[in-house]
N, C-alpha and C. Protein backbone atom coordinates (compact mmCIF):
# COMPACT_ATOMS: atom_id res chain seq x y z
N UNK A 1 0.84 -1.19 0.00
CA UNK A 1 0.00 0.00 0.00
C UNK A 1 0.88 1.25 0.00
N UNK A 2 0.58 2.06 -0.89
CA UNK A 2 1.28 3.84 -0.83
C UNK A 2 0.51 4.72 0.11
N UNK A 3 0.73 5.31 1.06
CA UNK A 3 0.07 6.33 1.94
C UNK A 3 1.39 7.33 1.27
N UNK A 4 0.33 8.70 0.93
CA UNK A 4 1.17 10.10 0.33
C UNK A 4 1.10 10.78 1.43
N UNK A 5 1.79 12.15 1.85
CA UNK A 5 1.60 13.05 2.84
C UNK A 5 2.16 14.32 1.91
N UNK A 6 0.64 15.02 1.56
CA UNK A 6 1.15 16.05 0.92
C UNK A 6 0.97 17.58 1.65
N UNK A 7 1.76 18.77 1.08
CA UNK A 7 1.65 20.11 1.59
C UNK A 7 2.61 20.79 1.67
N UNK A 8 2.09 22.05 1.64
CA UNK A 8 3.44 23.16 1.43
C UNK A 8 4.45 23.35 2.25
N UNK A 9 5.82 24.36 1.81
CA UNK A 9 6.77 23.65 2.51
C UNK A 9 6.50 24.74 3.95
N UNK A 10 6.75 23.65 5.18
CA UNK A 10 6.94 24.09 6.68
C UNK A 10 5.10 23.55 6.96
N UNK A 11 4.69 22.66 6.35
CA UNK A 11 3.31 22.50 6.76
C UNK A 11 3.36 20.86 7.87
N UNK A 12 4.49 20.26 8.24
CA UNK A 12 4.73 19.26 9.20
C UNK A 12 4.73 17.90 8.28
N UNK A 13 4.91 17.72 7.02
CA UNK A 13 4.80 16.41 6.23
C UNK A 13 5.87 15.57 6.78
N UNK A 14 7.11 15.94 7.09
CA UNK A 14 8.23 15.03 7.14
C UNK A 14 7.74 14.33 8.64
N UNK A 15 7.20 15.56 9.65
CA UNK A 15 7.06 15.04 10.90
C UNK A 15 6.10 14.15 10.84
N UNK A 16 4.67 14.42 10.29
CA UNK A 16 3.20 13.15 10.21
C UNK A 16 3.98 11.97 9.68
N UNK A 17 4.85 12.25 8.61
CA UNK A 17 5.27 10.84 8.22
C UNK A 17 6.17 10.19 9.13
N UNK A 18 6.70 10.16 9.90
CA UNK A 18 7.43 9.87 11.02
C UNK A 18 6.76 9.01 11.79
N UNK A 19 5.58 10.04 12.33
CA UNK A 19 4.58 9.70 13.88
C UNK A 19 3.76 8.81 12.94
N UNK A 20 3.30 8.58 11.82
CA UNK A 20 2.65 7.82 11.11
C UNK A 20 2.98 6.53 10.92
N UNK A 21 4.50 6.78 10.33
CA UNK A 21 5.34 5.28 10.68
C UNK A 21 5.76 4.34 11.18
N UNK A 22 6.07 4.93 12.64
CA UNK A 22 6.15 4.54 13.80
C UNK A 22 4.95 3.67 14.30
N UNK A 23 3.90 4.44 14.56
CA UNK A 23 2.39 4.14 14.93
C UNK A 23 1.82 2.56 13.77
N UNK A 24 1.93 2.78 12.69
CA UNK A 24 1.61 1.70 12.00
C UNK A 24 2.88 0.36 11.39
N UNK A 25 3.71 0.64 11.86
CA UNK A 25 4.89 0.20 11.35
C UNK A 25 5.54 0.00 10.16
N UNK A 26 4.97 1.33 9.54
CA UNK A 26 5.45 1.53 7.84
C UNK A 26 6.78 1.83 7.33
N UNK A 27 6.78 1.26 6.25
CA UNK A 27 8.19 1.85 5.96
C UNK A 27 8.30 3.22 5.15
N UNK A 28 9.19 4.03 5.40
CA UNK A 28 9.02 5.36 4.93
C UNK A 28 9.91 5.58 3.57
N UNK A 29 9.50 6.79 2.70
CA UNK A 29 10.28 7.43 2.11
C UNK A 29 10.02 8.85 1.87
N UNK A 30 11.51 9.17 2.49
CA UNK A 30 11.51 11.04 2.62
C UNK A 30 11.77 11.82 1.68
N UNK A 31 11.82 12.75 1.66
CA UNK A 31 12.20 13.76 0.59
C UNK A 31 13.76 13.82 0.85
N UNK A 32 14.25 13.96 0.04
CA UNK A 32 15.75 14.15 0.09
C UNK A 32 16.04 15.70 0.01
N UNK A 33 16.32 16.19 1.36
CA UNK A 33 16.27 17.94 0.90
C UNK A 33 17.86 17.93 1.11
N UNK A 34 18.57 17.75 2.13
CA UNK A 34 20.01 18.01 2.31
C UNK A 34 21.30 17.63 1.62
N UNK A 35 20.38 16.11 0.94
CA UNK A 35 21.72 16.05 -0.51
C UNK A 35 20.86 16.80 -1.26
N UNK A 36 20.18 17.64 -1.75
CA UNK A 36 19.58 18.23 -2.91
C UNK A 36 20.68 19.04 -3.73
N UNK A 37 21.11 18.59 -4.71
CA UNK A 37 23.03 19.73 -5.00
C UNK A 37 22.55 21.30 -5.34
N UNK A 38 20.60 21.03 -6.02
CA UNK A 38 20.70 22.39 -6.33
C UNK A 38 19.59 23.52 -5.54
N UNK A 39 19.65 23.33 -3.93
CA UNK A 39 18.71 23.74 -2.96
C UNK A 39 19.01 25.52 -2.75
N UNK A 40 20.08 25.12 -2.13
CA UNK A 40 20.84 25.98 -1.71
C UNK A 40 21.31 27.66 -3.35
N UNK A 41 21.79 26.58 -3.79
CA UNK A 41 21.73 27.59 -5.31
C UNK A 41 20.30 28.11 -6.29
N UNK A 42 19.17 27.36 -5.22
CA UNK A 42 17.97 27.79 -5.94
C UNK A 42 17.10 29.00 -5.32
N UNK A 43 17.51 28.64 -4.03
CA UNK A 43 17.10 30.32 -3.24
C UNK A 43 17.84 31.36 -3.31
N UNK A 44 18.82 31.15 -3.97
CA UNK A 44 19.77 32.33 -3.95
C UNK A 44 19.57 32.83 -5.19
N UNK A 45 19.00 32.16 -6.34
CA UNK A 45 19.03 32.85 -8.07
C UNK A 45 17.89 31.37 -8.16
N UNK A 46 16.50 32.30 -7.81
CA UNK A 46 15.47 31.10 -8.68
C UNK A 46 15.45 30.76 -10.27
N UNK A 47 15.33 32.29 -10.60
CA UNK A 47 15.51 32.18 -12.02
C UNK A 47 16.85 30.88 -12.68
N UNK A 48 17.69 31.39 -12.54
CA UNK A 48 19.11 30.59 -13.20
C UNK A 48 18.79 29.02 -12.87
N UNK A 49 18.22 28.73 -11.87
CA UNK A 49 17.84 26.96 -11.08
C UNK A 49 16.79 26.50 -11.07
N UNK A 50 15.89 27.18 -11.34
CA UNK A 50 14.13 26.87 -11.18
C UNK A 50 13.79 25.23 -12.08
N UNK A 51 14.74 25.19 -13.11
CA UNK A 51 14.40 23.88 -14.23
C UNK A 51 15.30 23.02 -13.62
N UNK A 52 16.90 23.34 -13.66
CA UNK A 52 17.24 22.26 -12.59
C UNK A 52 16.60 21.58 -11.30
N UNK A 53 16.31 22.74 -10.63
CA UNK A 53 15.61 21.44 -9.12
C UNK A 53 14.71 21.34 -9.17
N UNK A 54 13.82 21.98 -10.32
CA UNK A 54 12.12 20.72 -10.73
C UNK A 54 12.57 19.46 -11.19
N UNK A 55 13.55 19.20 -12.39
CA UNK A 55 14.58 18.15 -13.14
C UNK A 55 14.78 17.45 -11.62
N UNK A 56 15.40 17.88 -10.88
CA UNK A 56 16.12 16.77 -9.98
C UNK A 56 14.86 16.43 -8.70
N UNK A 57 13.67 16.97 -8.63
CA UNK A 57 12.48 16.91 -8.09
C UNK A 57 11.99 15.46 -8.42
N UNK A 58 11.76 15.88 -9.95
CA UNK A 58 10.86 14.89 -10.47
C UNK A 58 11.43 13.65 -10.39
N UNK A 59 12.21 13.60 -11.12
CA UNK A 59 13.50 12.53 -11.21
C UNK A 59 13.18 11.78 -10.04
N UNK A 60 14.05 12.31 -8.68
CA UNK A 60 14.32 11.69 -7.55
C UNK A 60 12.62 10.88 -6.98
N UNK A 61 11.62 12.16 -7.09
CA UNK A 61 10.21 11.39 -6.86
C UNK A 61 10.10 10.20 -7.92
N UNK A 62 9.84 10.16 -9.50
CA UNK A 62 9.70 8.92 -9.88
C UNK A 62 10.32 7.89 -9.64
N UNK A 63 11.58 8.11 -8.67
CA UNK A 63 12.07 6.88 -8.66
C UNK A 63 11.93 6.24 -7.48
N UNK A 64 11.13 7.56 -6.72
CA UNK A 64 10.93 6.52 -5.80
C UNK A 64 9.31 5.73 -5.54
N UNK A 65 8.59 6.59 -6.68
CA UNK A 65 7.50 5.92 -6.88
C UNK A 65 7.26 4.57 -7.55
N UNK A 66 8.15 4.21 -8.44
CA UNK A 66 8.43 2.65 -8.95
C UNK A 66 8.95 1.97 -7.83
N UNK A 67 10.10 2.53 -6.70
CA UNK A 67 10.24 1.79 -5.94
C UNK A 67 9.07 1.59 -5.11
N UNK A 68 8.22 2.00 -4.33
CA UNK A 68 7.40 2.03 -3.83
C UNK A 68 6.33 0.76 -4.32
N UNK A 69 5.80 0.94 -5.93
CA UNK A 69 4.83 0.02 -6.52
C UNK A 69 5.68 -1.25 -6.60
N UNK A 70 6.75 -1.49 -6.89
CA UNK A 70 7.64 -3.25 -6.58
C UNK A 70 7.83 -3.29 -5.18
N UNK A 71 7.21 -2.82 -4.47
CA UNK A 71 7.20 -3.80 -2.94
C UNK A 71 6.22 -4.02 -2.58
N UNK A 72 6.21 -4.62 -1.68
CA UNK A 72 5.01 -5.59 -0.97
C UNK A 72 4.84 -5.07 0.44
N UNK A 73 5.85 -3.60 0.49
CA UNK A 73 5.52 -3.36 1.91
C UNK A 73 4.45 -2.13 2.17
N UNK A 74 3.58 -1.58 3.55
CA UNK A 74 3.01 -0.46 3.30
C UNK A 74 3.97 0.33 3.41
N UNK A 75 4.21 1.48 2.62
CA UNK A 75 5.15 2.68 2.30
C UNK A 75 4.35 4.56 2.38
N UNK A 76 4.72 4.61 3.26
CA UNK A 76 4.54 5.96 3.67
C UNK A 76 5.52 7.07 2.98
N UNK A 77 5.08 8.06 2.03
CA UNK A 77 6.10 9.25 1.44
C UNK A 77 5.72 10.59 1.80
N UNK A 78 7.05 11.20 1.97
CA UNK A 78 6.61 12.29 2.54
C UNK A 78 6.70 13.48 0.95
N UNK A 79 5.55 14.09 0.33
CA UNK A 79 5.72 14.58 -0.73
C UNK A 79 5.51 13.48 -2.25
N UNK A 80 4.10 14.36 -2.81
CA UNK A 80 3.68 13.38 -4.02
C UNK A 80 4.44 13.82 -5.54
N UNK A 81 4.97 13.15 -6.39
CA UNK A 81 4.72 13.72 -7.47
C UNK A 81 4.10 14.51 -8.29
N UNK A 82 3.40 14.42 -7.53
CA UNK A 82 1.68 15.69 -7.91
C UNK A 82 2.24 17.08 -8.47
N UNK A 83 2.60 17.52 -6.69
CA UNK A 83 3.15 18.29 -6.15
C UNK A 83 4.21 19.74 -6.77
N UNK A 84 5.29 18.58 -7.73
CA UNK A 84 5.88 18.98 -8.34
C UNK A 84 5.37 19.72 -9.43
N UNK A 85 4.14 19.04 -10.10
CA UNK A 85 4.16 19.59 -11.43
C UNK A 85 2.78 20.34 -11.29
N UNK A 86 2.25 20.35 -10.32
CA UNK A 86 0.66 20.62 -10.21
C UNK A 86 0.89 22.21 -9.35
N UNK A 87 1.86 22.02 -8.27
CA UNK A 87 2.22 23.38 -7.48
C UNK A 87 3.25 23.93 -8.20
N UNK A 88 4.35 23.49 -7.62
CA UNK A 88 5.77 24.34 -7.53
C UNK A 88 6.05 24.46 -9.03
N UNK A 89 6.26 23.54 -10.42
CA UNK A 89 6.54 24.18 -11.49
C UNK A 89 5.44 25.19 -11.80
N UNK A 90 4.70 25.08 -12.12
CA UNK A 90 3.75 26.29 -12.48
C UNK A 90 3.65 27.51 -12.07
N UNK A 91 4.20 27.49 -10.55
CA UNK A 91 4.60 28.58 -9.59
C UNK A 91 5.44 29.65 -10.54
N UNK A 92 6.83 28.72 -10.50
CA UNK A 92 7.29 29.40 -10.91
C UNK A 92 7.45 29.89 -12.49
N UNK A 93 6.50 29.03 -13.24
CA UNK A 93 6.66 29.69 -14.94
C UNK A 93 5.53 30.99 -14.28
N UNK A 94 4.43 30.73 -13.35
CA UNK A 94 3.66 31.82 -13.35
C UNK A 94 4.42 33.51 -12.84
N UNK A 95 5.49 33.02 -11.54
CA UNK A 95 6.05 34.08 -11.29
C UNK A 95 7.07 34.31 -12.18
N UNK A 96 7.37 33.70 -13.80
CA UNK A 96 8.32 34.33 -14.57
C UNK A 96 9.95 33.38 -13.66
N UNK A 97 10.16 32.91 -13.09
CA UNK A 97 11.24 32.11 -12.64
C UNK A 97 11.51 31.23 -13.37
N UNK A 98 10.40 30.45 -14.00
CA UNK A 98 10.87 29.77 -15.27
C UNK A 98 10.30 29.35 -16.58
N UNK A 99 11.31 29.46 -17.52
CA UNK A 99 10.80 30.26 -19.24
C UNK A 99 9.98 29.60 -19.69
N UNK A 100 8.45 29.71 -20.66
CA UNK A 100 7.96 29.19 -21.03
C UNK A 100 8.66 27.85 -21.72
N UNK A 101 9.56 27.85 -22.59
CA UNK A 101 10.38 26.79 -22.86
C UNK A 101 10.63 25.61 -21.88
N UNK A 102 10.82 26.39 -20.88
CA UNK A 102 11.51 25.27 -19.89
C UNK A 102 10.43 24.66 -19.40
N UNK A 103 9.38 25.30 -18.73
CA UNK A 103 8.35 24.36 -18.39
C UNK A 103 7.50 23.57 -19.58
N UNK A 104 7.14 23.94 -20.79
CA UNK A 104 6.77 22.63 -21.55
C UNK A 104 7.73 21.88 -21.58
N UNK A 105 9.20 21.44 -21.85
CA UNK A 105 10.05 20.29 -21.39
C UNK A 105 9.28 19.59 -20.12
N UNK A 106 9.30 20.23 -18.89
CA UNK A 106 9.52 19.85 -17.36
C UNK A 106 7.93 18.88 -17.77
N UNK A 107 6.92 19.63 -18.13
CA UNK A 107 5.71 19.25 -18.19
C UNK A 107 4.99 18.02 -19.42
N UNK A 108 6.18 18.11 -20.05
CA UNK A 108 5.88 17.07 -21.35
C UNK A 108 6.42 15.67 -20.33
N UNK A 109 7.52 15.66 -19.64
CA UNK A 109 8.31 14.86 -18.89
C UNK A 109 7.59 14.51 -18.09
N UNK A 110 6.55 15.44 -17.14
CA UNK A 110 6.21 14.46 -16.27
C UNK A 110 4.86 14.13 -16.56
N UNK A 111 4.21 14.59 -17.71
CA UNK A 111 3.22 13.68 -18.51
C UNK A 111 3.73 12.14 -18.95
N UNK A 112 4.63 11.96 -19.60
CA UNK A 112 5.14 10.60 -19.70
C UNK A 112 4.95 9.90 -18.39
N UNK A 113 5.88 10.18 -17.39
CA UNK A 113 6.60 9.71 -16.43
C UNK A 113 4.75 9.58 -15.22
N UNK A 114 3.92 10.10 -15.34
CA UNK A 114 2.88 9.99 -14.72
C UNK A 114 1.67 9.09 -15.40
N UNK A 115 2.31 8.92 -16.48
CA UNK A 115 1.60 7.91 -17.24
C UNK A 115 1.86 6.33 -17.13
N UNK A 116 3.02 6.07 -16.48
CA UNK A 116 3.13 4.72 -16.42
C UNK A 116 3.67 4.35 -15.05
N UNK A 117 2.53 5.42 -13.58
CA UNK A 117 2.81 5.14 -12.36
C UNK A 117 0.91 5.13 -11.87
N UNK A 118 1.05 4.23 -10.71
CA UNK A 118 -0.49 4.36 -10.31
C UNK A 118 -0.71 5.53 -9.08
N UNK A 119 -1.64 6.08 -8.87
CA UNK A 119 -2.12 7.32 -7.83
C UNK A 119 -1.75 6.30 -6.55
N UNK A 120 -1.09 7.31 -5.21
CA UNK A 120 -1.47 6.96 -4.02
C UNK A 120 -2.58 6.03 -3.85
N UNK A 121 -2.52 5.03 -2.89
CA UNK A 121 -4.28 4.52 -2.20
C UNK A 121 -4.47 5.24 -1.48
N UNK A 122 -3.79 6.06 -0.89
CA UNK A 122 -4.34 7.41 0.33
C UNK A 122 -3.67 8.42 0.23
N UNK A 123 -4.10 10.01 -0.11
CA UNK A 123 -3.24 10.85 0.05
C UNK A 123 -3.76 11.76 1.62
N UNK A 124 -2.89 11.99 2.16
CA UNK A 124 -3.27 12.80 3.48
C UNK A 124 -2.49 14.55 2.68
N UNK A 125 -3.70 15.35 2.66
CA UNK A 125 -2.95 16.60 2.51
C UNK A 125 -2.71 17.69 4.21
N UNK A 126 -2.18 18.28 4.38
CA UNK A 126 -1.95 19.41 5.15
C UNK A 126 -2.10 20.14 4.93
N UNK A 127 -2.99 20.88 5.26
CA UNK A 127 -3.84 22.06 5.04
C UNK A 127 -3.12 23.24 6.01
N UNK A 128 -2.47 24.53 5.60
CA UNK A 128 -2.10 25.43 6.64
C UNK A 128 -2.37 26.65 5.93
N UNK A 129 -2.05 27.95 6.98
CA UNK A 129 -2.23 29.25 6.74
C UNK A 129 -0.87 29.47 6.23
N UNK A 130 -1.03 30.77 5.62
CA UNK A 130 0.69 31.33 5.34
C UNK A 130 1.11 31.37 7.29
N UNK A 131 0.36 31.84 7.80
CA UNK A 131 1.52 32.61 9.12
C UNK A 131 1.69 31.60 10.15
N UNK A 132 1.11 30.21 9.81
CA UNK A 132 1.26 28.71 10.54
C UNK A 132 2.67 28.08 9.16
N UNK A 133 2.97 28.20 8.27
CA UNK A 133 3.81 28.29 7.83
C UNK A 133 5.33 28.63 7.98
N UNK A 134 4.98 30.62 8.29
CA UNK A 134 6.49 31.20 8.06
C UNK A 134 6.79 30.27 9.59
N UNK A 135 5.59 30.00 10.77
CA UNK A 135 6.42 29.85 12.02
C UNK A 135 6.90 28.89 12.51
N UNK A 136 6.42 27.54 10.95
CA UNK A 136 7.05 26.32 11.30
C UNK A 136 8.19 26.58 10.54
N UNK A 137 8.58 27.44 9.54
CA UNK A 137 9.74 27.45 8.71
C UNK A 137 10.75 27.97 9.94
N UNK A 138 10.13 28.92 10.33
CA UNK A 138 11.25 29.55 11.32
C UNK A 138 11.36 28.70 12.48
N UNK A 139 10.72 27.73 13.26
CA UNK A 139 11.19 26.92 14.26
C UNK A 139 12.25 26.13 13.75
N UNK A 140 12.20 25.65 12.81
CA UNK A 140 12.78 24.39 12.49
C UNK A 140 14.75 24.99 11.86
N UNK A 141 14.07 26.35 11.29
CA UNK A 141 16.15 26.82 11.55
C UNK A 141 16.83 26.65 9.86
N UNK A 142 16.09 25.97 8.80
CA UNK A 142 17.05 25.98 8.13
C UNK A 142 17.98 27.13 7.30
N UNK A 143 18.81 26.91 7.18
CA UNK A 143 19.39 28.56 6.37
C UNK A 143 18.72 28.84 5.24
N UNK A 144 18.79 27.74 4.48
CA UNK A 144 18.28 28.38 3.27
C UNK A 144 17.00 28.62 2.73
N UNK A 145 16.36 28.08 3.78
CA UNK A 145 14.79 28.40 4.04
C UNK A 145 14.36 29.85 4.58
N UNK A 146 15.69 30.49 4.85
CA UNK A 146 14.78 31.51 5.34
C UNK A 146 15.03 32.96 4.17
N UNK A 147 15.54 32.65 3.54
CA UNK A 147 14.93 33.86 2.23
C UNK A 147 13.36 33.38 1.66
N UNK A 148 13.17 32.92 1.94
CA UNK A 148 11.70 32.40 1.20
C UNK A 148 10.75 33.13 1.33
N UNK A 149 9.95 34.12 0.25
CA UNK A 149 9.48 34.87 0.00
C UNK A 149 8.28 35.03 0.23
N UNK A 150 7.24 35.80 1.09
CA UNK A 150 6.07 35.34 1.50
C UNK A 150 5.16 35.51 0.59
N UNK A 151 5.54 35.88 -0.84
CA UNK A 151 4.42 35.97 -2.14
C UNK A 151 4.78 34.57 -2.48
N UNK A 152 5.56 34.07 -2.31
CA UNK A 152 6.06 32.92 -3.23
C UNK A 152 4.87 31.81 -2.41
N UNK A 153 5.27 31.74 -0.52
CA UNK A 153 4.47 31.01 -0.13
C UNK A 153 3.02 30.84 -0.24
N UNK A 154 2.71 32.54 -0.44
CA UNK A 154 1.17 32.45 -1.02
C UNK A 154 0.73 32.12 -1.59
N UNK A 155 1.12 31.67 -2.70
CA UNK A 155 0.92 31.71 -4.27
C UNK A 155 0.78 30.44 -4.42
N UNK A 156 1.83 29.56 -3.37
CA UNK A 156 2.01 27.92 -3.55
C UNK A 156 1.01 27.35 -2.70
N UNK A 157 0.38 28.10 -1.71
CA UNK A 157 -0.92 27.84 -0.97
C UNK A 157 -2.42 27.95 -2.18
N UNK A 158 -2.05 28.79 -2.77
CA UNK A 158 -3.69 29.05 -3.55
C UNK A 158 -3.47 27.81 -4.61
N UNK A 159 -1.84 27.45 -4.93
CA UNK A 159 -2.03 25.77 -5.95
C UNK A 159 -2.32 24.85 -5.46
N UNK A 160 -2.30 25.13 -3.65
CA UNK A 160 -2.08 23.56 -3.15
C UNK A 160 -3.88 23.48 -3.33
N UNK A 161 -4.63 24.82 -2.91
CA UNK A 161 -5.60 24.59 -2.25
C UNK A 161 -6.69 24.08 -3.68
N UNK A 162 -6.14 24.75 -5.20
CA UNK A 162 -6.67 24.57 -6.60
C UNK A 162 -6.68 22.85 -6.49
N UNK A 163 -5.88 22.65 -6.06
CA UNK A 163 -5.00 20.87 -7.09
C UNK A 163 -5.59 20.45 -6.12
N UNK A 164 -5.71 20.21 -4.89
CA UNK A 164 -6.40 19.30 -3.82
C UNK A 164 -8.05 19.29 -4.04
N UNK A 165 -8.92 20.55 -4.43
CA UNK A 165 -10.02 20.22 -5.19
C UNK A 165 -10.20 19.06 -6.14
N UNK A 166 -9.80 19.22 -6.95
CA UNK A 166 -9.53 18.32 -8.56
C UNK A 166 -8.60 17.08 -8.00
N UNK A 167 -8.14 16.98 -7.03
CA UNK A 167 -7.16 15.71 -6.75
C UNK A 167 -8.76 14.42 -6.77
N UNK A 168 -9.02 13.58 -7.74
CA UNK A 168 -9.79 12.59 -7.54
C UNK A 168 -9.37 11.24 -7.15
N UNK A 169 -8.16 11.38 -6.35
CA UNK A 169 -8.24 10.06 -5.70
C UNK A 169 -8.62 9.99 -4.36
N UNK A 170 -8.29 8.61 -3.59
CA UNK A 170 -9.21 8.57 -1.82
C UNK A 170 -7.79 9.55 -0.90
N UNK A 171 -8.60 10.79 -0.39
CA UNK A 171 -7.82 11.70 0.33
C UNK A 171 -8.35 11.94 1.41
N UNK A 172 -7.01 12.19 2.34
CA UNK A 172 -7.67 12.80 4.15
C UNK A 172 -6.63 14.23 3.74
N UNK A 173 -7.66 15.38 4.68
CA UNK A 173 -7.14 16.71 4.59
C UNK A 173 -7.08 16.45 6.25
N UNK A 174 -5.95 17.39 6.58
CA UNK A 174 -5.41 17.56 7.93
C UNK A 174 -5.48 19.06 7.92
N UNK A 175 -6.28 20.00 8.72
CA UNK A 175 -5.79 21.27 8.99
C UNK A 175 -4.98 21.54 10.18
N UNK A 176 -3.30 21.79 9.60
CA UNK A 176 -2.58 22.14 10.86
C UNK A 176 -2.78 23.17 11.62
N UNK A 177 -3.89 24.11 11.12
CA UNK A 177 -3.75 25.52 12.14
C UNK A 177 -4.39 25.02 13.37
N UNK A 178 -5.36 23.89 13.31
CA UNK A 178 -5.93 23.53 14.49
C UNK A 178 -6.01 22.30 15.12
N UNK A 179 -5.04 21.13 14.04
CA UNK A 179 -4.88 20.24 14.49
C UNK A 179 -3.60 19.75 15.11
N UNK A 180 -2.70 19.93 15.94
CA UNK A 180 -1.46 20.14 16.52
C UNK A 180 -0.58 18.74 16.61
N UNK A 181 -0.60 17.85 15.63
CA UNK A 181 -0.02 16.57 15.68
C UNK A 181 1.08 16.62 16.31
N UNK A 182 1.57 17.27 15.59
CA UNK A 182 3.20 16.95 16.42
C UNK A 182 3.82 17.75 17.75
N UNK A 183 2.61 18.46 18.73
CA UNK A 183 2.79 18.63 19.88
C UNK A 183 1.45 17.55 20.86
N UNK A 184 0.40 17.76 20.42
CA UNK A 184 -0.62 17.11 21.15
C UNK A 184 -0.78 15.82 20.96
N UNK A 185 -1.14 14.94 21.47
CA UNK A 185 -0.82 13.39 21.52
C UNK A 185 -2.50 13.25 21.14
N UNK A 186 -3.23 14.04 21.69
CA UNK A 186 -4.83 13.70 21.57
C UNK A 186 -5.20 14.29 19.66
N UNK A 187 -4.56 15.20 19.39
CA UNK A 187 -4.50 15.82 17.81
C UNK A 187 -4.11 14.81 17.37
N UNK A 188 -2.79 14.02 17.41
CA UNK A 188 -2.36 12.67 16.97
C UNK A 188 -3.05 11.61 16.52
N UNK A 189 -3.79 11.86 17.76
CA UNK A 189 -4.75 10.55 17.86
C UNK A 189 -6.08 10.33 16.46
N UNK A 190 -6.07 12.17 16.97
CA UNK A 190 -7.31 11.98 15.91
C UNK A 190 -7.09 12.11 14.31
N UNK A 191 -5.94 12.31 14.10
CA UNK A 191 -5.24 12.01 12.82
C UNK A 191 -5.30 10.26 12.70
N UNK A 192 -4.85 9.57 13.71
CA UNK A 192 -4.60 8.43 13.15
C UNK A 192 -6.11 7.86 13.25
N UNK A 193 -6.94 8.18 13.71
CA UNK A 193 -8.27 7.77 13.42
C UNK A 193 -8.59 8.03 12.05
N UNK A 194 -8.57 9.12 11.51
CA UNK A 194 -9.28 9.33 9.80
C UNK A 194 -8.35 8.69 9.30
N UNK A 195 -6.86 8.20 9.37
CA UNK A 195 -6.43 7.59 8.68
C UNK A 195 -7.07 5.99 8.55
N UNK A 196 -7.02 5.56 9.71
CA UNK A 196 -7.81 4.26 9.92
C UNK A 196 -9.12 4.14 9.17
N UNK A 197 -9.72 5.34 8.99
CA UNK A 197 -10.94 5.22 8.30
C UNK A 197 -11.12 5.29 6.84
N UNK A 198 -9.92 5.72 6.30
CA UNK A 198 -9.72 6.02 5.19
C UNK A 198 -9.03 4.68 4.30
N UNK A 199 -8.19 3.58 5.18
CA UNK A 199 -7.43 2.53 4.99
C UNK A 199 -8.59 1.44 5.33
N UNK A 200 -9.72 2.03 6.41
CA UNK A 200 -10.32 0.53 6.12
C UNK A 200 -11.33 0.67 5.11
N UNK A 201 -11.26 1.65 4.64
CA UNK A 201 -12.29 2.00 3.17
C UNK A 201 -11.83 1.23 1.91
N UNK A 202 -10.52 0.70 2.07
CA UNK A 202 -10.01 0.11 0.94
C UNK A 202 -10.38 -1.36 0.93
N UNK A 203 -11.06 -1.86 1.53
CA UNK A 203 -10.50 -3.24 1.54
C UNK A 203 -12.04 -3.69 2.04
């Protein structure tokens, strides 16, 4: 089974997938942000990197979505393929970061590459505000997270909130502004309940 954990960045995905894992005894797969080679060089000049680290986005997600469909184990990911091409590229051809050129490539690519993978059996999205956002970005400390532009975050909130409409597969929405998973044990709880309800819907 695939369980997805989707949402914008500083919205708690890496952490639900964790407390999720643990709790059901899944095996996980994370986003790879700290080997990312072109992270760091993408907040500093979006424009010049915007096609590279969608390229190394997609990439790294399809591969781990084939890995995922050849096992036999339940697999928990933190961040869908969706994501990539449904939010963040479009983001940025919309804010001019990257050239019309470049995104029909990025978008012809992951038309193929989404064509011969199956949807999540569960996507859990995270639902947050921009200012439940900047304050998980800012707890958590990273450097290069903190140029991050609060039009940019906006902008990637109004795709998440477009694409999660139209998302037609079986989905649980989590609102973090009021559901506190990863401090409250009773918020926890009631996360892993809709999940339970959502997993015994399958079967």
């Amino acid at each position: 089974m695939h369980i997805a954990v989707a949402g914008n960045i500083g919205s708690g995905k890496t952490t639900l997938t964790g407390l999720l894992a643990r709790h059901y005894g899944w095996q996980t797969k994370f986003e790879d942000v700290d080997d990312n080679p072109y992270l760091v060089s993408f907040y500093k000049d979006m424009t010049r990197w915007s096609f590279n680290i969608q390229i190394y986005f997609l990439t790294k997600r399809f591969e781990s979505i084939v890995e995922i469909q050849k096992s036999d184990a339940t697999i928990i990911q933190d961040r869908t393929i969706y994501e990539d091409a449904r939010i963040f590229a479009p983001n940025l051809h919309a804010m001019g970061l990257m050239s019309p050129r470049d995104f029909e490539t990025y978008s012809s690519l992951f038309n193929l590459m989404i064509s011969l993978v199956r949807m999540p059996d569960v996507l859990i999205y995270l639902r947050s505000s921009v200012p439940t956002l900047v304050y998980q970005i800012q707890k958590r400390g990273r450097d290069y997270e903190s140029g991050i532009r609060l039009d940019y975050l906006t902008k990637l909130n109004e795709l998440y909130e477009a694409w999660i409409e139209t998302y037609d597969g079986r989905k649980l929405i989590v609102d973090v502004d009021t559901i506190k998973f990863s401090e409250t044990p009773e918020d926890l709880s009631l996360v892993i309940d809709k999940v339970d309800a959502q997993i015994h819907g399958l079967f």
